[in-house]
Protein backbone atom coordinates (compact mmCIF):
# COMPACT_ATOMS: atom_id res chain seq x y z
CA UNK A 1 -8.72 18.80 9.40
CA UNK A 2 -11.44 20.80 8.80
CA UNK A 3 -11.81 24.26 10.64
CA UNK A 4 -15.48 26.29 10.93
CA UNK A 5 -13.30 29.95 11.45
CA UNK A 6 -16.33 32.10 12.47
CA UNK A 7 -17.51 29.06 14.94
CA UNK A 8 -13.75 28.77 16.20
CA UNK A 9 -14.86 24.92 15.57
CA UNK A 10 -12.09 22.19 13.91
CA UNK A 11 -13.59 18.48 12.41
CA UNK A 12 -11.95 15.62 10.97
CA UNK A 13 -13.34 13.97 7.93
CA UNK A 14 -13.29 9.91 7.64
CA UNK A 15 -12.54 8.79 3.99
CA UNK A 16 -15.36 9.36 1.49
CA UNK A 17 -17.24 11.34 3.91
CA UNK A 18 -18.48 14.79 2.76
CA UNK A 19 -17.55 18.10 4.58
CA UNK A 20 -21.22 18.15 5.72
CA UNK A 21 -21.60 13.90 7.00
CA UNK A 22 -18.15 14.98 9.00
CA UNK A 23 -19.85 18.35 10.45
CA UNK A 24 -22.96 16.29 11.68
CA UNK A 25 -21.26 13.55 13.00
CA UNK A 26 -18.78 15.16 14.99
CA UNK A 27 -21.78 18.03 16.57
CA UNK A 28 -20.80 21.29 14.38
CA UNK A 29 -23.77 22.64 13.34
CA UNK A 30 -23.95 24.20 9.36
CA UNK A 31 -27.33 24.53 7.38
CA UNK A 32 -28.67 21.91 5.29
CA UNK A 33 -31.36 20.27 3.48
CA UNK A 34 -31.30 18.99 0.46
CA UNK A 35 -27.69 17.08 1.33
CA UNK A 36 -27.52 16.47 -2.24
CA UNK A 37 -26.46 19.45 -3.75
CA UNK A 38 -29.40 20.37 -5.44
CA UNK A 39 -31.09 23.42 -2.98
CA UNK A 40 -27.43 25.18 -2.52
CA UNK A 41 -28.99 25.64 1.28
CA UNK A 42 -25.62 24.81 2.65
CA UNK A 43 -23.38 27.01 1.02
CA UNK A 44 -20.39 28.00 2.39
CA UNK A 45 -17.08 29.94 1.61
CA UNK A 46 -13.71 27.99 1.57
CA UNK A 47 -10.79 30.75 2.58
CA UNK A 48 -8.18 28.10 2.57
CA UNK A 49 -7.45 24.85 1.02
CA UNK A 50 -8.59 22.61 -2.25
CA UNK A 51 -12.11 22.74 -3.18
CA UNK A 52 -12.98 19.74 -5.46
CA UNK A 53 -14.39 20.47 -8.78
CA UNK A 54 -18.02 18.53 -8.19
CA UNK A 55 -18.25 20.73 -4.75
CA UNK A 56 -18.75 23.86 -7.17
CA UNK A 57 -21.63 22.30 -9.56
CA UNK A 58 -24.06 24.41 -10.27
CA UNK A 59 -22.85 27.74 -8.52
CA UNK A 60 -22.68 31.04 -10.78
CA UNK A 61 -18.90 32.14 -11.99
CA UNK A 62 -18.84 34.86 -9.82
CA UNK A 63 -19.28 32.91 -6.44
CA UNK A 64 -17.01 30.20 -7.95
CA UNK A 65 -14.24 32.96 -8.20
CA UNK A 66 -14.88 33.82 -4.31
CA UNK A 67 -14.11 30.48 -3.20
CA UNK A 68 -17.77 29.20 -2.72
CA UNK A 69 -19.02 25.40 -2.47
CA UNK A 70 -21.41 22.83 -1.19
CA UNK A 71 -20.31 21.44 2.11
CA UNK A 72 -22.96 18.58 1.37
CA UNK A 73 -21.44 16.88 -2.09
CA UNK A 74 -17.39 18.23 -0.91
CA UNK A 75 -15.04 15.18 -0.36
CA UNK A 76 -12.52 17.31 0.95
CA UNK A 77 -9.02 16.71 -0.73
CA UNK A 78 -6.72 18.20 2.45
CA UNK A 79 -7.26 20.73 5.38
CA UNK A 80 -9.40 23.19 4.51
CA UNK A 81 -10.74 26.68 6.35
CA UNK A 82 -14.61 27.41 6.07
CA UNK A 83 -16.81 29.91 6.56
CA UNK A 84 -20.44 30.72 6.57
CA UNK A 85 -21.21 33.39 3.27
CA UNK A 86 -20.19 36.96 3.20
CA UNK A 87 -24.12 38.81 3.02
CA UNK A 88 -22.16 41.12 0.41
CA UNK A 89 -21.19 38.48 -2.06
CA UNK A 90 -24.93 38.45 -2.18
CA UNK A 91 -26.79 41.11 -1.60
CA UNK A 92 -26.14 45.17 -1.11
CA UNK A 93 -27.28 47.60 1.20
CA UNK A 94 -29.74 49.84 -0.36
CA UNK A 95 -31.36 53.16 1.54
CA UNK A 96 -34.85 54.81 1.59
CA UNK A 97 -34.28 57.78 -0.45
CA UNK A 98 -38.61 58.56 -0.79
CA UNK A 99 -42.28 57.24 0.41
CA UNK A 100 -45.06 58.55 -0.47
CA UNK A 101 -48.60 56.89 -0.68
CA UNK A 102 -51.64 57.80 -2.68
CA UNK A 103 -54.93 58.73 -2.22
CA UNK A 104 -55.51 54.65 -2.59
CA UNK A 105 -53.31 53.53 0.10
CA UNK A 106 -50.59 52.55 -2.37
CA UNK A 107 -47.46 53.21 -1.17
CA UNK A 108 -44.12 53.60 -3.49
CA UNK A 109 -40.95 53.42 -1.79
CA UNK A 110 -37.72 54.27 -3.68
CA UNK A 111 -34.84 52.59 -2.93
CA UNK A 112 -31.21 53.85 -3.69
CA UNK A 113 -28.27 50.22 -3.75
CA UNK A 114 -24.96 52.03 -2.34
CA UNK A 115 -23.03 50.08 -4.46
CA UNK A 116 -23.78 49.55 -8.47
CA UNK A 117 -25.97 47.00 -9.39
CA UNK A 118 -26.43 45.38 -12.84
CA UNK A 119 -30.21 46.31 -13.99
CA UNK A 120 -30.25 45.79 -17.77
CA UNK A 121 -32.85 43.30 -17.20
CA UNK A 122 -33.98 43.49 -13.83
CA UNK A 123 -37.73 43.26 -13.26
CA UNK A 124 -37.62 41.81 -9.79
CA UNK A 125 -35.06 42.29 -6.79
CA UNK A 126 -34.77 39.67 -3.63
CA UNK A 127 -34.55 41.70 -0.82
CA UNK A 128 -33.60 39.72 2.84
CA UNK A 129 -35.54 40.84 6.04
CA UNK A 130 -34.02 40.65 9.45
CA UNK A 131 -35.12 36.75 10.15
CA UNK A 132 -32.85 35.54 6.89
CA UNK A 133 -35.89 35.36 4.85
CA UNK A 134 -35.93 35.93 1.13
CA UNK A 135 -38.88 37.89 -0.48
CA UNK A 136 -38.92 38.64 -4.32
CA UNK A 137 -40.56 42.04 -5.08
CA UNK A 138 -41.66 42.80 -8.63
CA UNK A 139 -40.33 46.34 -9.81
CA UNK A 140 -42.54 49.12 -10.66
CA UNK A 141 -39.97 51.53 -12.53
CA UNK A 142 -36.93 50.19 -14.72
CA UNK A 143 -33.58 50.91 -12.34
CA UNK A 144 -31.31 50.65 -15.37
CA UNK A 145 -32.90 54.03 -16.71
CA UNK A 146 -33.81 55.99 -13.41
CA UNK A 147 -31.24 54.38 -11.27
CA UNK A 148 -33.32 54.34 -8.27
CA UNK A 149 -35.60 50.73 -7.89
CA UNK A 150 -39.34 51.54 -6.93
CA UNK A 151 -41.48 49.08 -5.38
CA UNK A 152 -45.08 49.78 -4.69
CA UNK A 153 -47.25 48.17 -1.70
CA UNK A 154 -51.13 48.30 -1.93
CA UNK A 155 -52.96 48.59 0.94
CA UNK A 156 -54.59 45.43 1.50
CA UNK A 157 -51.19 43.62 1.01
CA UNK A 158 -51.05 40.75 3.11
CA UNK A 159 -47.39 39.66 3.29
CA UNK A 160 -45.69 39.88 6.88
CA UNK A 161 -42.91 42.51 4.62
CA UNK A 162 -45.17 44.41 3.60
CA UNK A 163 -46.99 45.06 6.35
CA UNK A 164 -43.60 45.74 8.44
CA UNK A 165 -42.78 47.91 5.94
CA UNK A 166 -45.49 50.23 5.39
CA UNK A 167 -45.31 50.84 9.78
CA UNK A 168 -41.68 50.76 10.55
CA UNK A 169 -39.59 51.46 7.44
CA UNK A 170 -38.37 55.19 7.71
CA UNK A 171 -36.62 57.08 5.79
CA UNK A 172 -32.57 56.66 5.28
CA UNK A 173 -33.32 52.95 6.55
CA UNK A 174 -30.88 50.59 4.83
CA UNK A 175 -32.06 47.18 3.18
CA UNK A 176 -30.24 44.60 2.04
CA UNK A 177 -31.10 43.35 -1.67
CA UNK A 178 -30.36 42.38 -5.41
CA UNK A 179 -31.40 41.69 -8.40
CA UNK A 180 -33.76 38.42 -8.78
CA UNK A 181 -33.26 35.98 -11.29
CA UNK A 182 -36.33 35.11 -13.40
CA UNK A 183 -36.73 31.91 -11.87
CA UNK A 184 -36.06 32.48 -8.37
CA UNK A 185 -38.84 32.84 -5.14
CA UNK A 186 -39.51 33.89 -2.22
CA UNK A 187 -38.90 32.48 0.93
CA UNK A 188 -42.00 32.89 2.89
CA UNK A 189 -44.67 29.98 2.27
CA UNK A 190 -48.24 30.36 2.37
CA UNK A 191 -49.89 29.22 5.63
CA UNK A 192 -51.30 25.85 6.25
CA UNK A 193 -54.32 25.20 4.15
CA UNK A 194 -57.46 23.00 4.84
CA UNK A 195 -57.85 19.39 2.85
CA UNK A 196 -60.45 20.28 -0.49
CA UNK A 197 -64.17 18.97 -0.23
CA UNK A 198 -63.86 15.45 -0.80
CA UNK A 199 -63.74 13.97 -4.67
CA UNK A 200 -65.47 10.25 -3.59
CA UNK A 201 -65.58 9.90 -7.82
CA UNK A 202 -62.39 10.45 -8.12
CA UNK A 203 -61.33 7.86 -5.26
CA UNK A 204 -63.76 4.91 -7.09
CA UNK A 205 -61.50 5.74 -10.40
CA UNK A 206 -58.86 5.33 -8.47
CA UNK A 207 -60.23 2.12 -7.59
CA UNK A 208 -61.19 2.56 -3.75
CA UNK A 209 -57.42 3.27 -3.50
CA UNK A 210 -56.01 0.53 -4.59
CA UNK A 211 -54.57 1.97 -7.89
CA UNK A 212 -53.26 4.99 -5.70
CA UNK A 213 -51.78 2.30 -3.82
CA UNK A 214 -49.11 0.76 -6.81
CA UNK A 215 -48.80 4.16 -8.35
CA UNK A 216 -47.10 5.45 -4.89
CA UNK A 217 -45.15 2.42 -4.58
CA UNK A 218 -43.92 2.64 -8.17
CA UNK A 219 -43.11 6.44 -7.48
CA UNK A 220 -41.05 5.71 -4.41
CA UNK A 221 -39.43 3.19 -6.12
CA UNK A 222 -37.93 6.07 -8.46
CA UNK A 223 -37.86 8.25 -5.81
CA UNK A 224 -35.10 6.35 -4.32
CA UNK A 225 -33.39 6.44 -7.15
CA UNK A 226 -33.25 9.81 -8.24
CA UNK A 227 -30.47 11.93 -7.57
CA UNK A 228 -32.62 15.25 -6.76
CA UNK A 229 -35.40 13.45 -4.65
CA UNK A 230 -33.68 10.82 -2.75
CA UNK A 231 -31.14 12.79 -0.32
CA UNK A 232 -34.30 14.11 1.16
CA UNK A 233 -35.28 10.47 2.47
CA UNK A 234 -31.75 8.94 3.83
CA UNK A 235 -32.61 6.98 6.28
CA UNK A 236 -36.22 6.43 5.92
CA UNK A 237 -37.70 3.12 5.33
CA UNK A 238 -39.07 3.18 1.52
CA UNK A 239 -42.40 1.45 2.77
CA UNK A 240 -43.09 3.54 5.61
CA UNK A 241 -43.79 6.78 3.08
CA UNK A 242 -45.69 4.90 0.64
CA UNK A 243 -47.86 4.31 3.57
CA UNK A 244 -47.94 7.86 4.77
CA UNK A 245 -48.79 9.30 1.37
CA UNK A 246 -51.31 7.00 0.60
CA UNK A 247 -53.09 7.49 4.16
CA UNK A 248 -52.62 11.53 3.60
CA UNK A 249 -53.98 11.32 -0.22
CA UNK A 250 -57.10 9.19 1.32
CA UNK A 251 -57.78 11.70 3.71
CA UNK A 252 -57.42 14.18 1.36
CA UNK A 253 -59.66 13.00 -1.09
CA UNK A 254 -62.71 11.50 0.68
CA UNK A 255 -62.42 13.67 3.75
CA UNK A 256 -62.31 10.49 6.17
CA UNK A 257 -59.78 10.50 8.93
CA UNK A 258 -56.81 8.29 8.16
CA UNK A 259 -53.71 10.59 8.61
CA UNK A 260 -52.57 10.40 12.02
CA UNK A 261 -48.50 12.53 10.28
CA UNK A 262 -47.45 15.64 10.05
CA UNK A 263 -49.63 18.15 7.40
CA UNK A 264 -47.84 19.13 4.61
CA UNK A 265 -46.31 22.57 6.19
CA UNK A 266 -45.05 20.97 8.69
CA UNK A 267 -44.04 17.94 7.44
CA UNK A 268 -41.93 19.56 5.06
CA UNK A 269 -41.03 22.94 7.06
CA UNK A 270 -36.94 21.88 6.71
CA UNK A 271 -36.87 20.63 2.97
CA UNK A 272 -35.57 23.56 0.32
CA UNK A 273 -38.12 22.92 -1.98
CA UNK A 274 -37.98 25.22 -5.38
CA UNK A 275 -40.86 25.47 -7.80
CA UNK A 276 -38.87 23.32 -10.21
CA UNK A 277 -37.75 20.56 -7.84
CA UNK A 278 -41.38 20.53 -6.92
CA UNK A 279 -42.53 20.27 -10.83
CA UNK A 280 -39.91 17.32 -11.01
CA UNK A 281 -41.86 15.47 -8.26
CA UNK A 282 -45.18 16.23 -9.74
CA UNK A 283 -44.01 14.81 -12.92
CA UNK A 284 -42.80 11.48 -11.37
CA UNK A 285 -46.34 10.99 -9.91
CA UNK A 286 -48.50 11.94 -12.56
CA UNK A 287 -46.54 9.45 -15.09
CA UNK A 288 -46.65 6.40 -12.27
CA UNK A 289 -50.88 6.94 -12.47
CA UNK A 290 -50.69 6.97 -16.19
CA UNK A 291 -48.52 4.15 -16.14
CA UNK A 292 -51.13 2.22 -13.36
CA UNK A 293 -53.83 3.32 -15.92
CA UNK A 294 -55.32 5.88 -14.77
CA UNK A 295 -57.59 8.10 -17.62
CA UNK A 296 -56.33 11.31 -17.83
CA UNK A 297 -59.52 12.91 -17.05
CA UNK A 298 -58.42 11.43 -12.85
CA UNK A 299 -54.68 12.36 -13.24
CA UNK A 300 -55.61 16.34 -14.15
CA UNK A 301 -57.52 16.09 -10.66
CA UNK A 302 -55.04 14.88 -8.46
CA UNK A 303 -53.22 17.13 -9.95
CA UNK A 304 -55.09 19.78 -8.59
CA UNK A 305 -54.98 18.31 -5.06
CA UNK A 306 -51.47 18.27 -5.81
CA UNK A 307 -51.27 22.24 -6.21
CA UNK A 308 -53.50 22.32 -3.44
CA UNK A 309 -50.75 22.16 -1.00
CA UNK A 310 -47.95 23.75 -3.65
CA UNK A 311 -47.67 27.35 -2.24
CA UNK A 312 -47.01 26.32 1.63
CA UNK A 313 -44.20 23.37 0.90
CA UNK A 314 -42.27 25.75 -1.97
CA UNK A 315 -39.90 27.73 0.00
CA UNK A 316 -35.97 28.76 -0.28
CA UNK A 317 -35.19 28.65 3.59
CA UNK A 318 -35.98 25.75 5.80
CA UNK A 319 -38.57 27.73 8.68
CA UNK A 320 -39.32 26.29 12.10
CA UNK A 321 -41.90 24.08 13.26
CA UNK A 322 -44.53 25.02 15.55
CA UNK A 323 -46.77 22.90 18.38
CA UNK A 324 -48.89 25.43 19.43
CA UNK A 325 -47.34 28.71 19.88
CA UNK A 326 -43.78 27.01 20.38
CA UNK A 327 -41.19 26.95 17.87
CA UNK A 328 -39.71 23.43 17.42
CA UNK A 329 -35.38 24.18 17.35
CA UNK A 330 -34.98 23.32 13.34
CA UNK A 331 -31.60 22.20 13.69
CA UNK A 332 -28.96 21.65 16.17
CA UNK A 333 -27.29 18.53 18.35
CA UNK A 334 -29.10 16.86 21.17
CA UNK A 335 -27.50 13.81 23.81
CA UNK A 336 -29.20 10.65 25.17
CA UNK A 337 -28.34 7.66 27.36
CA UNK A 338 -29.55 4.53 25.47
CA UNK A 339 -32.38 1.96 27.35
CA UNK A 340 -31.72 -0.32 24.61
CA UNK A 341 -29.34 -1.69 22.16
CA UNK A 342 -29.04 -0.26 19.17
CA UNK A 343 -26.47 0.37 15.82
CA UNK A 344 -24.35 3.80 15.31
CA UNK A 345 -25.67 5.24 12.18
CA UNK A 346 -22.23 5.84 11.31
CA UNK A 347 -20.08 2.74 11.65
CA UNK A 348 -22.83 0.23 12.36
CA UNK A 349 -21.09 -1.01 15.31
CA UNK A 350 -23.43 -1.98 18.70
CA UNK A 351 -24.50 0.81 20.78
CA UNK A 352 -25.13 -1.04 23.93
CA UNK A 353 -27.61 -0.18 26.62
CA UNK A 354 -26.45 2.91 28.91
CA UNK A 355 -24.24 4.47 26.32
CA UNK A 356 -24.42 8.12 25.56
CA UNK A 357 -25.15 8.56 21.62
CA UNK A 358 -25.96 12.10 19.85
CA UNK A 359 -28.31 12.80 17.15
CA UNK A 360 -29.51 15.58 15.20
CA UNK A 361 -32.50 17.37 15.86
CA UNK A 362 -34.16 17.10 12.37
CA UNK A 363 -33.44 13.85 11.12
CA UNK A 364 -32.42 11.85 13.79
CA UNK A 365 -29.04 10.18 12.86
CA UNK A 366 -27.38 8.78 15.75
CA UNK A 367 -23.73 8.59 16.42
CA UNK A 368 -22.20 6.97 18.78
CA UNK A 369 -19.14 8.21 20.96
CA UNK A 370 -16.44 6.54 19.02
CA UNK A 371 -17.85 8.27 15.92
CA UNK A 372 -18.32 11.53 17.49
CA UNK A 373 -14.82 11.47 19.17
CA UNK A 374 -13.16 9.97 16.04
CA UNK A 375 -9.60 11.37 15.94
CA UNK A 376 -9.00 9.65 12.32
CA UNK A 377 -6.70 12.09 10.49
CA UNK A 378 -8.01 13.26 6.73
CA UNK A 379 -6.93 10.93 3.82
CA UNK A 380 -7.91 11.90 0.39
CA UNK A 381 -9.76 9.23 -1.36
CA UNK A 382 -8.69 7.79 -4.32
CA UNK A 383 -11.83 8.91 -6.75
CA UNK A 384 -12.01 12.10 -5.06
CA UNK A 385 -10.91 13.80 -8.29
CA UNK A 386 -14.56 13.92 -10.09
């Protein structure tokens, strides 16, 4: 048995099934993305119970010594108590101890952390606004000499932090921040952006499309096989995004209509995407043109479409989709009565007409009532000691 102690919530787990599968399957809602244990989105605390070694890969010392693990790559070895993180095993309150702006609108705020933080190297902190969102904030004094951290804001800054800042942050108002890590980022990605002006050369190297064509089905081939790309596609026919990207790149590039999907903000407003992880995927790409042919003069420019659409799909927070003005709900359980037959995602068995199934919001896998219901008791598995 599983228990969610904040959420007052308890969840069995079927053999070989991660703490996260048995969450979703059973309606008890934690944060995910990646589910592969590569964006650490789904981090949780463990406050009683066995965590297995694997659970902890790739978490610092320090929140390995406070019990912390990933829900999504756990194959729990008993009961176990959870809990969402503790904000302080992250970040610290810090206060505004001065503000004062210059005759050029720049405005330095110092900021005073009410409990010691290590600054020997710092030249960035993460600081967390009131929506969860991360923003890093480059340094403009060295805190491990003056003790206080100073962060300037120009005038014409255009970030939604900044701008909340320089109106409604007073003095003796408490933040909550740390030091950043040299390759960490914010959280907040760019706004949608416009398609380039179409590159018809470039589409007639890529011969009217059709080398685009076996380059993206090569690169989903090794999509689906790699172990930091693939958990973002369970469940999604291989075919059907070789299709999508191609149509989207073909829009992209000669400016016709094709794409009738999602654009890339919103089509990827859920996925943790870091700069690295995104690098990874560029990588893949770029080699599968080289490998169709392509002269490297054509690769270096759909590269640049690539990084065309880099700064609104790198984030470190899944954010909500919009239709309109309306927020879409990002995550969270939903119920329907069937008007066909169909298979339980879970067990495969028939899901006839008129049964009630439930599904998750985001990525649609369907359980049926047996599944959601299941009172199976926790078994270890056998292998469950990697």
């Amino acid at each position: 048995m599983i228990t969610l102690v904040s959420a007052e919530k308890a969840f069995n787990a079927l053999p070989h099934e991660t703490v996260l599968q048995a969450a979703l399957r059973q309606g008890v809602q934690l944060p995910f993305s990646c589910r592969g244990g590569v964006c650490h989105t789904c981090i949780v605390r463990c406050t009683a119970g066995t965590i297995p070694e694997r659970a902890q890969q790739g978490l610092s010392s320090e929140l390995v010594a406070k019990n912390y693990f990933l829900p999504c790559v756990c194959q729990p070895l008993g009961d176990m108590q959870i809990d969402f993180p503790q904000p302080d095993d992250f970040f610290v309150s810090a206060q505004l101890v001065s503000r004062e702006e210059d005759a050029n609108g720049t405005m330095t705020l110092l900021f005073e952390p009410l409990r010691t933080l290590d600054a020997s190297s710092a030249n960035a902190i993460m600081v967390r606004d009131a929506h969860g969102r991360n923003h890093r904030l480059p340094l403009a004094n060295n805190p491990h000499e003056e003790y206080y951290f100073a962060i300037q804001l120009t005038k014409d800054d255009p970030t939604r932090l900044a701008q909340e800042w320089r109106t409604h942050l007073a003095l003796d108002a408490t933040i909550l921040m740390r030091v950043a890590q040299e390759d960490e980022y914010g959280s907040e990605p760019a706004p949608p952006v416009e398609d380039p002006a179409p590159n018809l050369t470039l589409w007639d190297a890529l011969e009217q499309g059709a080398l685009l064509y076996r380059a993206l089905d090569d690169f989903y081939h090794q999509v689906y096989a790699d172990p930091q790309l693939s958990p973002f596609f369970e469940g999604i026919p291989r075919q059907r995004l070789v299709e999508k990207q191609y149509s989207f790149l073909r829009q992209a590039i000669t400016g016709e209509q094709h794409y009738m999907g999602n654009r890339p903000y919103h089509a990827h407003h859920w996925m943790v995407i870091s700069p690295a992880l995104f690098q990874h995927r560029e990588n893949m790409m770029l080699n599968c043109l080289r490998v169709q042919g392509l002269a490297e003069e054509w690769v270096q420019q759909l590269q640049q479409l690539e990084a065309h659409y880099k700064a609104e799909i790198i984030k470190d927070h899944p954010v909500p989709r919009t239709v309109g003005d309306v927020e879409v709900p990002l995550d969270g359980f939903d119920s329907l009565v069937m008007d066909v037959d169909y298979f339980c995602d879970t067990c495969n068995g028939e899901v006839l007409q008129g049964e009630t199934v439930h599904y998750h919001r985001r990525i649609g896998k369907m359980v049926c009532q047996r599944c959601f219901n299941a009172p199976v008791a926790l078994t270890a598995p056998s292998d469950s000691s990697e």
